[in-house]
PDB file of N, CA and C in Angstrom:
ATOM      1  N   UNK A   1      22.664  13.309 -21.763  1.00  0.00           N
ATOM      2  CA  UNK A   1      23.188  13.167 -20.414  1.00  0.00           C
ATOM      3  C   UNK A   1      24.700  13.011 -20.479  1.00  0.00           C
ATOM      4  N   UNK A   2      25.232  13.654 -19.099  1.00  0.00           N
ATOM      5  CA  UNK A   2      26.820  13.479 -19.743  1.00  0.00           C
ATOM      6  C   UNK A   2      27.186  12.165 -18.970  1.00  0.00           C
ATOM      7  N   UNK A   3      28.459  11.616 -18.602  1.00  0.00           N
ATOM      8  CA  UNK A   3      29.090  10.527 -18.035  1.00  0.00           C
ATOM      9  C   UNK A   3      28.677  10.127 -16.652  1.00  0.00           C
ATOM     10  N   UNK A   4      28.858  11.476 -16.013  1.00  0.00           N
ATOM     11  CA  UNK A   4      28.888  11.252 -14.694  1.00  0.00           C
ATOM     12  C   UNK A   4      27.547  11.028 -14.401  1.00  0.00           C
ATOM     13  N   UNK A   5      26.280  11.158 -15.157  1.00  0.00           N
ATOM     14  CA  UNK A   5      24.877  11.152 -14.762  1.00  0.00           C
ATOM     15  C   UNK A   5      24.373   9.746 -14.786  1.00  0.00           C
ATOM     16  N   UNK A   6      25.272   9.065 -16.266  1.00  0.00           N
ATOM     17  CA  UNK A   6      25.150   7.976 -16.677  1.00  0.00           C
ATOM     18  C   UNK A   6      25.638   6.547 -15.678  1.00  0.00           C
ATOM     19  N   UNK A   7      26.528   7.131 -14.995  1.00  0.00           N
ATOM     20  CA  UNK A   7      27.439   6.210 -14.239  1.00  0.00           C
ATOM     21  C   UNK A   7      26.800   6.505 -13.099  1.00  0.00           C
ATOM     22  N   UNK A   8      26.277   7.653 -12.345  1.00  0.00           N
ATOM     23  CA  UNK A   8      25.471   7.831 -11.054  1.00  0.00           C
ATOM     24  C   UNK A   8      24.084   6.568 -10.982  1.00  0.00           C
ATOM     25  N   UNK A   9      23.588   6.688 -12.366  1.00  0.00           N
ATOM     26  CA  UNK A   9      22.645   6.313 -12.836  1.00  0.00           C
ATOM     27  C   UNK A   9      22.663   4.306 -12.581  1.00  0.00           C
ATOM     28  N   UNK A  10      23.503   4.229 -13.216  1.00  0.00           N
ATOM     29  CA  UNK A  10      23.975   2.624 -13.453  1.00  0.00           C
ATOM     30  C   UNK A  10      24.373   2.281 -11.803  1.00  0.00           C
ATOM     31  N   UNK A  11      25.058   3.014 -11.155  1.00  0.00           N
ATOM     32  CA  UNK A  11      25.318   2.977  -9.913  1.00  0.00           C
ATOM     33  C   UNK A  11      23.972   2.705  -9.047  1.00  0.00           C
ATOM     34  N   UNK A  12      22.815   3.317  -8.658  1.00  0.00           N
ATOM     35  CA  UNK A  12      21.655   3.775  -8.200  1.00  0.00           C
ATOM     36  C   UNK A  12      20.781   2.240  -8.682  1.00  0.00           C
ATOM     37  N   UNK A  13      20.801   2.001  -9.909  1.00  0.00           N
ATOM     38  CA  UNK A  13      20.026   0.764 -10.441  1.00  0.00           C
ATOM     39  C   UNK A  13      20.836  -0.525  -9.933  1.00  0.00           C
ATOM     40  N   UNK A  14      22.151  -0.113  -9.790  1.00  0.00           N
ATOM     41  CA  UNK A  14      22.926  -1.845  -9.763  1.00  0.00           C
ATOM     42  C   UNK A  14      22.690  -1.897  -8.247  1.00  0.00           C
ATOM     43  N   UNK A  15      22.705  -1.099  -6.855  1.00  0.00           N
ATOM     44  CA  UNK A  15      22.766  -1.155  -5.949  1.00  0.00           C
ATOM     45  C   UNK A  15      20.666  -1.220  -5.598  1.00  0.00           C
ATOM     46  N   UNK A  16      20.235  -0.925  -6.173  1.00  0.00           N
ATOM     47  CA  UNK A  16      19.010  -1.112  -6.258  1.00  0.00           C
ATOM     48  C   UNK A  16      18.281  -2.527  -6.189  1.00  0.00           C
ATOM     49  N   UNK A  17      18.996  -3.067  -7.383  1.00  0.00           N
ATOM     50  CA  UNK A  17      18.731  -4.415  -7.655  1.00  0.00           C
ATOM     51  C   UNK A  17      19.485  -5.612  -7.079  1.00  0.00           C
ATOM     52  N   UNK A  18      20.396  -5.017  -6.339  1.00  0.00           N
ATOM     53  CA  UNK A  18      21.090  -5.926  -5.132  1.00  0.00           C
ATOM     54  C   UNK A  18      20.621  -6.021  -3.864  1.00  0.00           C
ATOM     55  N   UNK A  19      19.577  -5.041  -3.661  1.00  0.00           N
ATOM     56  CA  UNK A  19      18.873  -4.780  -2.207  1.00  0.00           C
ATOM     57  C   UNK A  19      19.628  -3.846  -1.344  1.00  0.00           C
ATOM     58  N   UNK A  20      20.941  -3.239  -1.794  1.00  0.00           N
ATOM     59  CA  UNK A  20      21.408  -2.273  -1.055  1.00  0.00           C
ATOM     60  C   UNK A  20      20.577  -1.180  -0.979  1.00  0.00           C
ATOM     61  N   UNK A  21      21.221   0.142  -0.120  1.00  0.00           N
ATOM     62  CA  UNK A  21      21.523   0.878   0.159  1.00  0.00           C
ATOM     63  C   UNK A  21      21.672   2.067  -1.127  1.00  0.00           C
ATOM     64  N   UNK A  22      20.853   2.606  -2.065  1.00  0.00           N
ATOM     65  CA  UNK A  22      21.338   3.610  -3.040  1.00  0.00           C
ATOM     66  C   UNK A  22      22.418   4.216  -2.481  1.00  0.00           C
ATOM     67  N   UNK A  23      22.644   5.061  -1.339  1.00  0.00           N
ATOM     68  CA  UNK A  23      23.285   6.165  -1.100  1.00  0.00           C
ATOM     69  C   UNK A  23      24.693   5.720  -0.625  1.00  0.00           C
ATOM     70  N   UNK A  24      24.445   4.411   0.235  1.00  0.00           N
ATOM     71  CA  UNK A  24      25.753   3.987   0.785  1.00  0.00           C
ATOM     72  C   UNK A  24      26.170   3.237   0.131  1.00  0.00           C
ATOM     73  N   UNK A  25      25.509   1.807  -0.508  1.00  0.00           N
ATOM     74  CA  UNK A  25      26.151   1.357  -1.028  1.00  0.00           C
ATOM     75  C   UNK A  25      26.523  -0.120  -0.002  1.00  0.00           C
ATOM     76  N   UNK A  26      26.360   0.460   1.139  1.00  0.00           N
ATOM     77  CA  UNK A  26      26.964  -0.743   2.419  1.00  0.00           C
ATOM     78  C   UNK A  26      25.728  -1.346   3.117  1.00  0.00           C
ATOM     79  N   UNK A  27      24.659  -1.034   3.538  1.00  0.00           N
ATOM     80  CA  UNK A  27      24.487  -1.733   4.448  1.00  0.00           C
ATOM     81  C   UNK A  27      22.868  -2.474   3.150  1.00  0.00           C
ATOM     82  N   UNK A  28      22.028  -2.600   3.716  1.00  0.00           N
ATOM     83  CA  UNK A  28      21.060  -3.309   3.324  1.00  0.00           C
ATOM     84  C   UNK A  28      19.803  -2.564   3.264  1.00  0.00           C
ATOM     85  N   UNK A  29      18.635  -2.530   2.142  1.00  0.00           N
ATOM     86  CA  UNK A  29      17.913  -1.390   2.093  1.00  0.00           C
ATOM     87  C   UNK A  29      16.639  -2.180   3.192  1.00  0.00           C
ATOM     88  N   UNK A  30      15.995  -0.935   3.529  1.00  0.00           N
ATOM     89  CA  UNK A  30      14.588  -1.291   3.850  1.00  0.00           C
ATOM     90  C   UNK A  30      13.591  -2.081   3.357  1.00  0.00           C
ATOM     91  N   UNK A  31      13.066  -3.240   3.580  1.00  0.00           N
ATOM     92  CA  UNK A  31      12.029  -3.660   2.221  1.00  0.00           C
ATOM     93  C   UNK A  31      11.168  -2.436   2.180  1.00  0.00           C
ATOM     94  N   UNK A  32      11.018  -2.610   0.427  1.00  0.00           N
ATOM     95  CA  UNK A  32      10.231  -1.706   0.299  1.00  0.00           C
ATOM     96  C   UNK A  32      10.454   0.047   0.199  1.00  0.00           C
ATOM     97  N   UNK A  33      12.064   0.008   0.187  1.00  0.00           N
ATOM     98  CA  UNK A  33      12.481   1.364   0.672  1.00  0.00           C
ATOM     99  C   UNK A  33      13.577   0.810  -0.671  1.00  0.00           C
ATOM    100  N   UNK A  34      14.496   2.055  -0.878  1.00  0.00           N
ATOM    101  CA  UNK A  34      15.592   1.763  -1.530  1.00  0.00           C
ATOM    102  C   UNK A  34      16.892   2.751  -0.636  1.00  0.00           C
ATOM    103  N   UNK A  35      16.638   2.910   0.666  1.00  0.00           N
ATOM    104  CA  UNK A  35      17.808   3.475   1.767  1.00  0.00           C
ATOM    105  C   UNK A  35      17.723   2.269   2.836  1.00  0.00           C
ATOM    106  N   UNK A  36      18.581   2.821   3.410  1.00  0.00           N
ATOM    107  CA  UNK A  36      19.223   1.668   4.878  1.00  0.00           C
ATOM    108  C   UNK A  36      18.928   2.728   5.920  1.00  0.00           C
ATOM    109  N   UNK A  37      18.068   2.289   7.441  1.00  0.00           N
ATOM    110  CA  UNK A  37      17.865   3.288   7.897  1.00  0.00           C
ATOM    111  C   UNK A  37      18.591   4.069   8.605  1.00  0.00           C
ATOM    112  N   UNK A  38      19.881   3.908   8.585  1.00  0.00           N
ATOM    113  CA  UNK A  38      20.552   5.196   8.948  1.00  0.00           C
ATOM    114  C   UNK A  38      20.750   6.198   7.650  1.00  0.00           C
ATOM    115  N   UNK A  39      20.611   5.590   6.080  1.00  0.00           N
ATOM    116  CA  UNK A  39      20.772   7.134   5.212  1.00  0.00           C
ATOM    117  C   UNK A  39      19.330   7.374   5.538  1.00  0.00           C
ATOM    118  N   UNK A  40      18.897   6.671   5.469  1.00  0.00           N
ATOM    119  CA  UNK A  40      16.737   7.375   5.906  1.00  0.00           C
ATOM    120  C   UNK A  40      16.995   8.423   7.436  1.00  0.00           C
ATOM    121  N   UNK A  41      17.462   7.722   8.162  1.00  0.00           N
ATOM    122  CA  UNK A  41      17.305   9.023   9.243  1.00  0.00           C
ATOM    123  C   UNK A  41      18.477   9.740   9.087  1.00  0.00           C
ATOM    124  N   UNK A  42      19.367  10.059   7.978  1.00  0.00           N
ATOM    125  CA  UNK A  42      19.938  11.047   7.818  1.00  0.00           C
ATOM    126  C   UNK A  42      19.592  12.306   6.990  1.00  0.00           C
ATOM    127  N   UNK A  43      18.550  11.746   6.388  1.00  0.00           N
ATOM    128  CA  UNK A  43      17.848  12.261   5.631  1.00  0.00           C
ATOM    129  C   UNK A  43      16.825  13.139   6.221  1.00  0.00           C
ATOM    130  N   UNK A  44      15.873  12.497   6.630  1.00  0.00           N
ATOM    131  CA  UNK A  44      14.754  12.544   7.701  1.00  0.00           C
ATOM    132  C   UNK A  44      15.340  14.054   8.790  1.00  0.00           C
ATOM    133  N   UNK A  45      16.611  13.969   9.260  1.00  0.00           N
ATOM    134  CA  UNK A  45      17.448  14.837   9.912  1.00  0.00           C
ATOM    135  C   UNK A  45      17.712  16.299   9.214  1.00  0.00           C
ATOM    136  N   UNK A  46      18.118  15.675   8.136  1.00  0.00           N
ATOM    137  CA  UNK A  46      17.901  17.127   7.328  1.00  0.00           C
ATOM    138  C   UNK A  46      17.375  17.883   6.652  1.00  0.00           C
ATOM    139  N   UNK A  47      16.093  16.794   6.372  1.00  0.00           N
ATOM    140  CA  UNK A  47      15.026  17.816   5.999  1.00  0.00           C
ATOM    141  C   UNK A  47      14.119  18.342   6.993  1.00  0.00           C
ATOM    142  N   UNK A  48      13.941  18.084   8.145  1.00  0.00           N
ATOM    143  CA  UNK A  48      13.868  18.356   9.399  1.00  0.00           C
ATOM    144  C   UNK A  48      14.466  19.985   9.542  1.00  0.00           C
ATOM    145  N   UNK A  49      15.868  19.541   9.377  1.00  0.00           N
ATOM    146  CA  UNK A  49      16.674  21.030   9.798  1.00  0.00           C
ATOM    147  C   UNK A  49      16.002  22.114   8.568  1.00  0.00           C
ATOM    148  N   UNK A  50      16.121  21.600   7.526  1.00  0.00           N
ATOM    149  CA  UNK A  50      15.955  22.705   6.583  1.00  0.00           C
ATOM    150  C   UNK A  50      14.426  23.195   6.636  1.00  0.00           C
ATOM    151  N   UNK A  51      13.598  22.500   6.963  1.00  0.00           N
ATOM    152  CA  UNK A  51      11.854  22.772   7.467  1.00  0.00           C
ATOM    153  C   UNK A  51      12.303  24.135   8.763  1.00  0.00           C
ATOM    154  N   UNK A  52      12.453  23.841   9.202  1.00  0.00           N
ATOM    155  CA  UNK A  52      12.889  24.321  10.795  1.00  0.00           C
ATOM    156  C   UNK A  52      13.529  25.661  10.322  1.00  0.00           C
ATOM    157  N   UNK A  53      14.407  25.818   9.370  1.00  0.00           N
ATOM    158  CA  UNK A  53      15.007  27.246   9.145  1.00  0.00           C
ATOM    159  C   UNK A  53      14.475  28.019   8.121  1.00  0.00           C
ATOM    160  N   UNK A  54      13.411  27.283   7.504  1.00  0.00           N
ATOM    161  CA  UNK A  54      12.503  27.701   6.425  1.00  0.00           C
ATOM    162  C   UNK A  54      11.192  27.643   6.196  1.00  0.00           C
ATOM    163  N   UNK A  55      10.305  27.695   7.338  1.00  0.00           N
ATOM    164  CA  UNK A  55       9.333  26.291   7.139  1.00  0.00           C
ATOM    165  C   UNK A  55       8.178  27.292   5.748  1.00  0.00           C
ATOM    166  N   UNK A  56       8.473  28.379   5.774  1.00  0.00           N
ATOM    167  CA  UNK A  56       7.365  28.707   4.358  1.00  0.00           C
ATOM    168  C   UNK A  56       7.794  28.444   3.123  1.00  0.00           C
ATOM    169  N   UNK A  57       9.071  28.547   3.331  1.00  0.00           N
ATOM    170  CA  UNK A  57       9.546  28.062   1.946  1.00  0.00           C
ATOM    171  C   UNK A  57       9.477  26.664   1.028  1.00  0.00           C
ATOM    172  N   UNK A  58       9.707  25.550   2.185  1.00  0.00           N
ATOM    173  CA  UNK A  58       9.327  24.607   2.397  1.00  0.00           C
ATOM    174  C   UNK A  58       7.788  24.392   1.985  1.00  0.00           C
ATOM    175  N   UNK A  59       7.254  24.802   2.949  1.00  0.00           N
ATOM    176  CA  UNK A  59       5.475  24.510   2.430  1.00  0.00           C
ATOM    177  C   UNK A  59       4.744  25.254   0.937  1.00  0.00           C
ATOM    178  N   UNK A  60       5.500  26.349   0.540  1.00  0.00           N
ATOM    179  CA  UNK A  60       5.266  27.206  -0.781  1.00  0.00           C
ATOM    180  C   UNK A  60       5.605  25.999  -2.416  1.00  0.00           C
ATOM    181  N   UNK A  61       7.098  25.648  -1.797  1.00  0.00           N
ATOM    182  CA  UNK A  61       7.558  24.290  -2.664  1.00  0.00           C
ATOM    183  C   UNK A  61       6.599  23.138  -2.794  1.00  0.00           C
ATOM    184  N   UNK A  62       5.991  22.696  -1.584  1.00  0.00           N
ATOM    185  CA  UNK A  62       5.235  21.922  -1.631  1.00  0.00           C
ATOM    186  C   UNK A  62       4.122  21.671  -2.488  1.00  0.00           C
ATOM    187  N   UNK A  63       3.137  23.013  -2.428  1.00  0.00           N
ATOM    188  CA  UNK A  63       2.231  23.674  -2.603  1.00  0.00           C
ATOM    189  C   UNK A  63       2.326  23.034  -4.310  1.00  0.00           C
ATOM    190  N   UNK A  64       3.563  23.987  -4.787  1.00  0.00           N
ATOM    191  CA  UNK A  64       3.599  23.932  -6.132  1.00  0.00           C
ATOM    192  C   UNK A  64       3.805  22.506  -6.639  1.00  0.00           C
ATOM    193  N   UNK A  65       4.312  21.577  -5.612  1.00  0.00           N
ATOM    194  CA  UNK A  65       4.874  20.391  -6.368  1.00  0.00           C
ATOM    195  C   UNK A  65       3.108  19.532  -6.487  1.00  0.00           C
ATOM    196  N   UNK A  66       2.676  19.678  -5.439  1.00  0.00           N
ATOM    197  CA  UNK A  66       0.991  19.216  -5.617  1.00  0.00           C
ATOM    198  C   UNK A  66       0.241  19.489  -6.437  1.00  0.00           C
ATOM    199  N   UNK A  67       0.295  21.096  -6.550  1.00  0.00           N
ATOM    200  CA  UNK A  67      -0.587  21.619  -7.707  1.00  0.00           C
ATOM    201  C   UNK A  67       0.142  20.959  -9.285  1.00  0.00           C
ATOM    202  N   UNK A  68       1.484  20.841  -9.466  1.00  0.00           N
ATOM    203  CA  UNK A  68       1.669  20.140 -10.772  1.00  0.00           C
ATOM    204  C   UNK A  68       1.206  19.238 -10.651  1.00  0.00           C
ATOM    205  N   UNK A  69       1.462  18.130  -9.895  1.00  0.00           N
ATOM    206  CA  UNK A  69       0.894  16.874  -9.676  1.00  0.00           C
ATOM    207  C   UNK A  69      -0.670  16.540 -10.485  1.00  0.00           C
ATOM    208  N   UNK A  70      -1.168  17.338  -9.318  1.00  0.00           N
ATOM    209  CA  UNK A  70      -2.684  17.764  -9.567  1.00  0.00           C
ATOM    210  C   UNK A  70      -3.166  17.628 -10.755  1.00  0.00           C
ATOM    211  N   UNK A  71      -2.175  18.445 -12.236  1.00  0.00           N
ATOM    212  CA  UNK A  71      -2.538  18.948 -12.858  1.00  0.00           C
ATOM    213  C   UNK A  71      -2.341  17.717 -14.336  1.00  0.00           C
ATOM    214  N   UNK A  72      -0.991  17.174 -14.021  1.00  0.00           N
ATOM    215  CA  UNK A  72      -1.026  16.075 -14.285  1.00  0.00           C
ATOM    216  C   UNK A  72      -1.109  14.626 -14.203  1.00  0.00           C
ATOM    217  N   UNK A  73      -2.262  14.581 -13.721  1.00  0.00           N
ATOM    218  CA  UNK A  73      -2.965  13.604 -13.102  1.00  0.00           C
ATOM    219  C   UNK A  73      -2.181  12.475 -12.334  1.00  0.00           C
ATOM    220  N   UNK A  74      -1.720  13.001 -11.676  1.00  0.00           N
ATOM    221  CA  UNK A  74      -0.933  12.553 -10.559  1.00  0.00           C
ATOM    222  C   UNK A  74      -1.777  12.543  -8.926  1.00  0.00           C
ATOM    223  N   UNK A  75      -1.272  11.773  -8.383  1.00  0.00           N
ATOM    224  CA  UNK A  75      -1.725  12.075  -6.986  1.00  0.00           C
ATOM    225  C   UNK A  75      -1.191  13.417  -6.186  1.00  0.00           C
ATOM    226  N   UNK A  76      -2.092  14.204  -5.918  1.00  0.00           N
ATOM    227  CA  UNK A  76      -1.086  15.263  -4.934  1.00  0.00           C
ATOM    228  C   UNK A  76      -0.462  14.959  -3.622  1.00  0.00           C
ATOM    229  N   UNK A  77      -0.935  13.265  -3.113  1.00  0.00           N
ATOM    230  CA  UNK A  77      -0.390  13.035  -1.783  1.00  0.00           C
ATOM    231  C   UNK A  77       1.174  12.237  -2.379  1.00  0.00           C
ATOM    232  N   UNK A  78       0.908  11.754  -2.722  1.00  0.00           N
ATOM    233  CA  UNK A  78       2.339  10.561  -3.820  1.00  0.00           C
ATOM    234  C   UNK A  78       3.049  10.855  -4.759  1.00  0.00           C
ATOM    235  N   UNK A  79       2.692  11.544  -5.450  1.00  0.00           N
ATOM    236  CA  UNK A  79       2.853  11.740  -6.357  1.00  0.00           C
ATOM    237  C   UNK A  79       3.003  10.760  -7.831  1.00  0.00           C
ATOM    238  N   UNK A  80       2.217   9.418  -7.775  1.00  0.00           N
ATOM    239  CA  UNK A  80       2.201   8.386  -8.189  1.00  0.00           C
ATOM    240  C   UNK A  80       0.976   8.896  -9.497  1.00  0.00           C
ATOM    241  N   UNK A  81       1.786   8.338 -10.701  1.00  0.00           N
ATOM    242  CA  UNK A  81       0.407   8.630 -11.679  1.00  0.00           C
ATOM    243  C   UNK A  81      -1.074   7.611 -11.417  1.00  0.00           C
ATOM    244  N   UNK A  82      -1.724   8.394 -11.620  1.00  0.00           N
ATOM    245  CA  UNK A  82      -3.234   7.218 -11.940  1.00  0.00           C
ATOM    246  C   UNK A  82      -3.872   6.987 -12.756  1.00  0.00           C
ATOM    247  N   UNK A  83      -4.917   5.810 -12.999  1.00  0.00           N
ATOM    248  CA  UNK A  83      -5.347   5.731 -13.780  1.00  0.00           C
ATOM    249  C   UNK A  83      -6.122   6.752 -14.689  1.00  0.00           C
ATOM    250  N   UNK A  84      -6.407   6.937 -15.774  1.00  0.00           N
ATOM    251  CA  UNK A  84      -6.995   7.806 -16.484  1.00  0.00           C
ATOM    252  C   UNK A  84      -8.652   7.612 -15.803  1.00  0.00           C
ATOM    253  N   UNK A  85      -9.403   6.798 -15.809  1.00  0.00           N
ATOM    254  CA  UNK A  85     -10.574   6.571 -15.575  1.00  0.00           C
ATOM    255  C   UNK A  85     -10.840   6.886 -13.707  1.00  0.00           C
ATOM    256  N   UNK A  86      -9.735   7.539 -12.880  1.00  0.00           N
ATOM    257  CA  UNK A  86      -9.903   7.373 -12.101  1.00  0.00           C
ATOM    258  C   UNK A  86     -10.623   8.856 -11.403  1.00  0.00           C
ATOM    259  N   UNK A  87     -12.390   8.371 -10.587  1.00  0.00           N
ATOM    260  CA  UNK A  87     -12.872   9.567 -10.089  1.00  0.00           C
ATOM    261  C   UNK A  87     -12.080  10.770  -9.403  1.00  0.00           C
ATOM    262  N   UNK A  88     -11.034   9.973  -8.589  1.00  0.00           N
ATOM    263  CA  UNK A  88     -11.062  10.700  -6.826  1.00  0.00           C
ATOM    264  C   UNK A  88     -10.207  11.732  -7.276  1.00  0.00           C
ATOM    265  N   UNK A  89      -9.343  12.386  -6.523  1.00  0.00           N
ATOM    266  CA  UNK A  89      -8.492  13.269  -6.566  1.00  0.00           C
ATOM    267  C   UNK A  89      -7.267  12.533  -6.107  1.00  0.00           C
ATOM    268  N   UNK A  90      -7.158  11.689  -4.989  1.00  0.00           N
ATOM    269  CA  UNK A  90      -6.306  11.353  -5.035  1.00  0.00           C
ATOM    270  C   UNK A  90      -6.405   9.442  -5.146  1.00  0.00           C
ATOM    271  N   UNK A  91      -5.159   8.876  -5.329  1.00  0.00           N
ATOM    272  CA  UNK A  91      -4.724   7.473  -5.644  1.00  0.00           C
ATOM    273  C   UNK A  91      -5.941   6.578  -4.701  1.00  0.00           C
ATOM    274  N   UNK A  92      -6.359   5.657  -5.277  1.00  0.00           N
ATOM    275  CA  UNK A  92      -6.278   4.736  -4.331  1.00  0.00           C
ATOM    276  C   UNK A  92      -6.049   4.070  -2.942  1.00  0.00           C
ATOM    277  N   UNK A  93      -4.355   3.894  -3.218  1.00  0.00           N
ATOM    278  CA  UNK A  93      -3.670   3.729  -2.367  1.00  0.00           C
ATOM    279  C   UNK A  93      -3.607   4.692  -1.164  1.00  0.00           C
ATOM    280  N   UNK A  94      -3.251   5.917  -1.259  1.00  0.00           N
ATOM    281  CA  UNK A  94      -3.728   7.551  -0.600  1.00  0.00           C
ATOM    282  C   UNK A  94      -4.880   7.479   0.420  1.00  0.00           C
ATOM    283  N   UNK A  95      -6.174   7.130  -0.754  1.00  0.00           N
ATOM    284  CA  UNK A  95      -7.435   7.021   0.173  1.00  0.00           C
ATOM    285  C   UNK A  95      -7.635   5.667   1.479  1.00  0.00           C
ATOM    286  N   UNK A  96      -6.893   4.684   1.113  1.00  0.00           N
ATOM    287  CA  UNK A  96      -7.003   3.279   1.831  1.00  0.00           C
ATOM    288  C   UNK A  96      -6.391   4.098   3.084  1.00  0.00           C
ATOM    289  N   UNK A  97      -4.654   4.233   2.698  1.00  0.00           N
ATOM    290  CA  UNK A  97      -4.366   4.802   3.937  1.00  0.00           C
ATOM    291  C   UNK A  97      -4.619   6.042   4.734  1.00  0.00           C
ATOM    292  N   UNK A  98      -5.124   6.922   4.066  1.00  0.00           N
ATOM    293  CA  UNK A  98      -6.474   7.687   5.105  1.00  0.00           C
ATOM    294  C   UNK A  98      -7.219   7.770   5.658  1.00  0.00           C
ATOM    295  N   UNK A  99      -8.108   6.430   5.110  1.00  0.00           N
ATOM    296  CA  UNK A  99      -9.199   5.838   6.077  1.00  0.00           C
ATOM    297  C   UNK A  99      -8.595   4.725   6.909  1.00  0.00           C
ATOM    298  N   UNK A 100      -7.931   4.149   6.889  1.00  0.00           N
ATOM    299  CA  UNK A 100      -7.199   3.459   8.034  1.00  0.00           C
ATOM    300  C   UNK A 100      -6.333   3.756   8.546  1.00  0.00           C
ATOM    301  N   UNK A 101      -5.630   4.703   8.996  1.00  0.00           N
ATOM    302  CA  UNK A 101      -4.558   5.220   9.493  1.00  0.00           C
ATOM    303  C   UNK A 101      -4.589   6.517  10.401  1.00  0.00           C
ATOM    304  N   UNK A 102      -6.159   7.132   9.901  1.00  0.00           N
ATOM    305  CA  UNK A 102      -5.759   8.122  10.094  1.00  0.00           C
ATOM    306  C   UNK A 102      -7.932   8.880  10.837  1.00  0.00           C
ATOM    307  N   UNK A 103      -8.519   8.455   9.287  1.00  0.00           N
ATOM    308  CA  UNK A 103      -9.882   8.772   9.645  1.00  0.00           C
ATOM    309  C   UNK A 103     -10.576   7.389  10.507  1.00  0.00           C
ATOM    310  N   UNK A 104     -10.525   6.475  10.951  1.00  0.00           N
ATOM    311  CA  UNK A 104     -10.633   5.591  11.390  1.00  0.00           C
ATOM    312  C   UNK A 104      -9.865   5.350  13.160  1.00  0.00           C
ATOM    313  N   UNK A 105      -9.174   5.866  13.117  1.00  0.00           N
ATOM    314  CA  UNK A 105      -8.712   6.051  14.884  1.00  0.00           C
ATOM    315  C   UNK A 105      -9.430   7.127  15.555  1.00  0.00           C
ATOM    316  N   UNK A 106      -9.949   7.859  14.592  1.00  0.00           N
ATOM    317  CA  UNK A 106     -10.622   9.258  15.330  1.00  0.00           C
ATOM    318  C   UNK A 106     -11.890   9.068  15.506  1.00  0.00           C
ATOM    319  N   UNK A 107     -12.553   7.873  14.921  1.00  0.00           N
ATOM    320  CA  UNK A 107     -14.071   8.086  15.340  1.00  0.00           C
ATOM    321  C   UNK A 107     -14.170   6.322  16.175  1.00  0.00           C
ATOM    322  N   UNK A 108     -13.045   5.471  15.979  1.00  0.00           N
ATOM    323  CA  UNK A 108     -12.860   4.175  16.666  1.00  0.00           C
ATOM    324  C   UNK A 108     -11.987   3.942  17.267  1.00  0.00           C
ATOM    325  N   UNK A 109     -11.888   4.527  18.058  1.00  0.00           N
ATOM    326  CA  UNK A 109     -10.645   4.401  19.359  1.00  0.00           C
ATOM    327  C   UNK A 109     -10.453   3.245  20.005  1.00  0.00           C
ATOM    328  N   UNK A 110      -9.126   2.835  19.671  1.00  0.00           N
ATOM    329  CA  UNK A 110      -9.054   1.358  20.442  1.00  0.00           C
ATOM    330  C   UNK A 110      -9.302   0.283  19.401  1.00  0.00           C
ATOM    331  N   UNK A 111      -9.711   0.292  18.236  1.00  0.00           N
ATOM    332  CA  UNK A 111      -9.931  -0.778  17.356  1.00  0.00           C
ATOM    333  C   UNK A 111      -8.794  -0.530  16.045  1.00  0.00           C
ATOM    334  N   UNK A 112      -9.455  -1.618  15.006  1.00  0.00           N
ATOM    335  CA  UNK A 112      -8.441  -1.525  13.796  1.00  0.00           C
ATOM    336  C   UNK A 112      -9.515  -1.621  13.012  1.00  0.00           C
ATOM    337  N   UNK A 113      -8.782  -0.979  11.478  1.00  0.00           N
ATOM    338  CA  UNK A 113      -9.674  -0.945  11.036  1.00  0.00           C
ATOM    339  C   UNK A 113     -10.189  -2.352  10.023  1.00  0.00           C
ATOM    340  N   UNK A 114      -9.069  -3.449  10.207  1.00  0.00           N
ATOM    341  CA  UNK A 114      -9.385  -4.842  10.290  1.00  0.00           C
ATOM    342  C   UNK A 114     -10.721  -6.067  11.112  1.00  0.00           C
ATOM    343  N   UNK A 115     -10.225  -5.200  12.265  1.00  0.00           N
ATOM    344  CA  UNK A 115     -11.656  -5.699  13.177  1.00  0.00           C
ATOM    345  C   UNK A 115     -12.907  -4.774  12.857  1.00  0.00           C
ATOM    346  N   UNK A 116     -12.851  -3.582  12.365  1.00  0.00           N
ATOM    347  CA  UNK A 116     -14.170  -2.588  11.899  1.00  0.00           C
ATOM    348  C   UNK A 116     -14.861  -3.209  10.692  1.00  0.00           C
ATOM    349  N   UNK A 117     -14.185  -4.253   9.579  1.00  0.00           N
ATOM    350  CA  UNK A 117     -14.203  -4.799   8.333  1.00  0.00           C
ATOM    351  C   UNK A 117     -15.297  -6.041   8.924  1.00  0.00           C
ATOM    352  N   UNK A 118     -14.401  -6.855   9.498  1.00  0.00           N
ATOM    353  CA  UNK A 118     -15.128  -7.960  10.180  1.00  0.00           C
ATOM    354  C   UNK A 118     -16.152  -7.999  10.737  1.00  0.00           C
ATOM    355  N   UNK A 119     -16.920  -6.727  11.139  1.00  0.00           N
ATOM    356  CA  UNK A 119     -18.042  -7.054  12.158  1.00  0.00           C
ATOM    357  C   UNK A 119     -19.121  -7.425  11.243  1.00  0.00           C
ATOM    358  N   UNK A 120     -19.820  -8.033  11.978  1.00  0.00           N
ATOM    359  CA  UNK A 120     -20.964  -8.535  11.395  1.00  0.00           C
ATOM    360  C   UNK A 120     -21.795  -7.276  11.779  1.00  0.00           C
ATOM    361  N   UNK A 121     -23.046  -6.397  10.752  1.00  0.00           N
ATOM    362  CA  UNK A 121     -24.073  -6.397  11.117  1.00  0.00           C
ATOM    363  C   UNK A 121     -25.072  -6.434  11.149  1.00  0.00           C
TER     364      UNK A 121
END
């Protein structure tokens, strides 16, 4: 690696571990995020634009970044490695928030899937 990768690098970790902002540097990151949400919705903005003036190209990239994933046992939604012993296709984490977020409003409208946990029956 040459200097400037090294020093980008040290930069990215020291502002990391201060709770900033990677990109700015100024304001304060998201918990849980490592941007501040104005570089997040600047971001968010331009990949937006570039979807919008490309959108197959965009989804072709995608495609391929999943199928590596895929291939190395990665999640294709996260891209987060998993366990070796693990059945599903995708993470864990992936499946939780699919069934609560997403498959769970469509057949329980009006509930959570906290109160769906709780019922007695």
């Amino acid at each position: 690696m040459n200097n400037k990768k090294i020093y980008q690098k040290n930069v990215y970790y020291t502002r990391k571990n201060k709770g900033l902002c990677v990109r700015c540097g100024k304001n304060k990151a998201v918990p849980n995020r490592t941007e501040c949400p104005y570089c997040s919705y600047k971001d968010l903005a331009k990949r937006r634009k570039r979807y919008k003036h490309n959108p197959q190209k965009t989804i072709i990239k995608m495609q391929k970044q999943r199928k590596l994933w895929k291939e190395n046992n990665r999640c294709p939604t996260c891209g987060k490695q998993k366990p070796e012993d693990c059945p599903t296709i995708k993470c864990q984490n992936c499946i939780q928030n699919l069934t609560t977020k997403i498959i769970y409003p469509l057949f329980y409208p009006g509930g959570s899937y906290e109160t769906f946990n709780t019922r007695s029956t």
